[in-house]
Protein backbone atom coordinates (compact mmCIF):
# COMPACT_ATOMS: atom_id res chain seq x y z
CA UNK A 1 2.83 -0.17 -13.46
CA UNK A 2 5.92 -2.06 -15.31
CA UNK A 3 8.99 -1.23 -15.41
CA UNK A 4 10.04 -0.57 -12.12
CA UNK A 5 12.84 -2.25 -9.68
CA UNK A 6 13.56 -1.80 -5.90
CA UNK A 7 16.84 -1.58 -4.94
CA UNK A 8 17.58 -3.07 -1.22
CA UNK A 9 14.31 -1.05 -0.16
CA UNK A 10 15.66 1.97 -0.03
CA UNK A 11 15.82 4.02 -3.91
CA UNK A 12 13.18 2.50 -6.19
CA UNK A 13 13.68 2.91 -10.21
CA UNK A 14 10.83 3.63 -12.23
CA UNK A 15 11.02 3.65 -16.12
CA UNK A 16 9.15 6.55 -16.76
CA UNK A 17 10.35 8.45 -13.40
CA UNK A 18 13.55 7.42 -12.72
CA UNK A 19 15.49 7.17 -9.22
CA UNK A 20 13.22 8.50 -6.31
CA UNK A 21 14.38 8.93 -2.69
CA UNK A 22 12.01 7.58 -0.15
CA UNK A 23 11.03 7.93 3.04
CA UNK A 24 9.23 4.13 3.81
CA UNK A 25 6.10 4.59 5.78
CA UNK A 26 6.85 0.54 6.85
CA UNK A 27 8.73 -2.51 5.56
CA UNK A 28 7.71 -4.06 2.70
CA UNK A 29 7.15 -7.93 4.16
CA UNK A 30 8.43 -9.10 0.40
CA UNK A 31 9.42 -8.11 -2.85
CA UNK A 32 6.51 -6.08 -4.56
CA UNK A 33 5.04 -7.40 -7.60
CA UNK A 34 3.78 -3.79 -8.92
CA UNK A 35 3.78 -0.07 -7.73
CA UNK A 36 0.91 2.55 -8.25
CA UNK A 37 2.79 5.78 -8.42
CA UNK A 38 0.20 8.97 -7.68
CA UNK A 39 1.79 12.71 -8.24
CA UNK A 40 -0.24 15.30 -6.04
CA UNK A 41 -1.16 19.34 -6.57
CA UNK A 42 2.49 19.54 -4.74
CA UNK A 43 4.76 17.85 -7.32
CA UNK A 44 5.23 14.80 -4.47
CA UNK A 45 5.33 11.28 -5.44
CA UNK A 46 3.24 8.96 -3.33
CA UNK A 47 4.04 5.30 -4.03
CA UNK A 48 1.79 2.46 -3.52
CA UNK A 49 3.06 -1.25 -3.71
CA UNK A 50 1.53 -4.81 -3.84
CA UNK A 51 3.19 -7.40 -2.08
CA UNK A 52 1.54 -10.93 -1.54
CA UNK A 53 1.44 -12.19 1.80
CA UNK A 54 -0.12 -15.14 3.56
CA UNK A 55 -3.29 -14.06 5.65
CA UNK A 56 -2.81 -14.28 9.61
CA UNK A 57 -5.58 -16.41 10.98
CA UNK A 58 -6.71 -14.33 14.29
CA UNK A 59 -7.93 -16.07 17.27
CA UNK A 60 -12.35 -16.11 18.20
CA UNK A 61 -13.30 -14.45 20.71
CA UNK A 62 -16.80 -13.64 22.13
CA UNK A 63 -16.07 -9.52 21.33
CA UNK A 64 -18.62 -7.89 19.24
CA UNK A 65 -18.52 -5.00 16.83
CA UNK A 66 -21.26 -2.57 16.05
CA UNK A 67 -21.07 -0.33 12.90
CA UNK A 68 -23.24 2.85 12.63
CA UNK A 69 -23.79 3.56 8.61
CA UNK A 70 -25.65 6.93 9.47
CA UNK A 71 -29.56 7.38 8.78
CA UNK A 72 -29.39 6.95 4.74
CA UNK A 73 -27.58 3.81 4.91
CA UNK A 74 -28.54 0.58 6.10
CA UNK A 75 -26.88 -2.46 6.30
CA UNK A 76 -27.88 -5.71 4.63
């Protein structure tokens, strides 16, 4: 979505919305470059943003991970 601006992180502007108060479910690690706004059965806004962040390289280990699909799935 365009059109939008986030004010200190705390009341984003949206140009079809307006102001909405929100309650952040986390920090946003930088400025967002776009919003997906998402109105439910309820009349609440749920707000979605894209931020870009550099990827955190996590150290090997020997662990393994096993992953059951269920019986009509099967991995490749």
């Amino acid at each position: 979505m365009r059109g939008f601006k986030v004010y200190q992180h705390k009341v984003p502007s949206n140009a079809k919305i307006g102001k909405l108060k929100i309650i952040w479910s986390r920090e946003l690690p930088t400025a967002p470059s776009s919003v997906t706004v998402i109105k439910d059965s309820a009349h609440r806004y749920f707000l979605s943003f894209v931020v870009k962040i550099n990827p955190e390289i996590l150290p090997k280990t020997d662990n393994s991970v096993g992953i059951d699909l269920g019986i009509k799935t099967s991995a490749k």
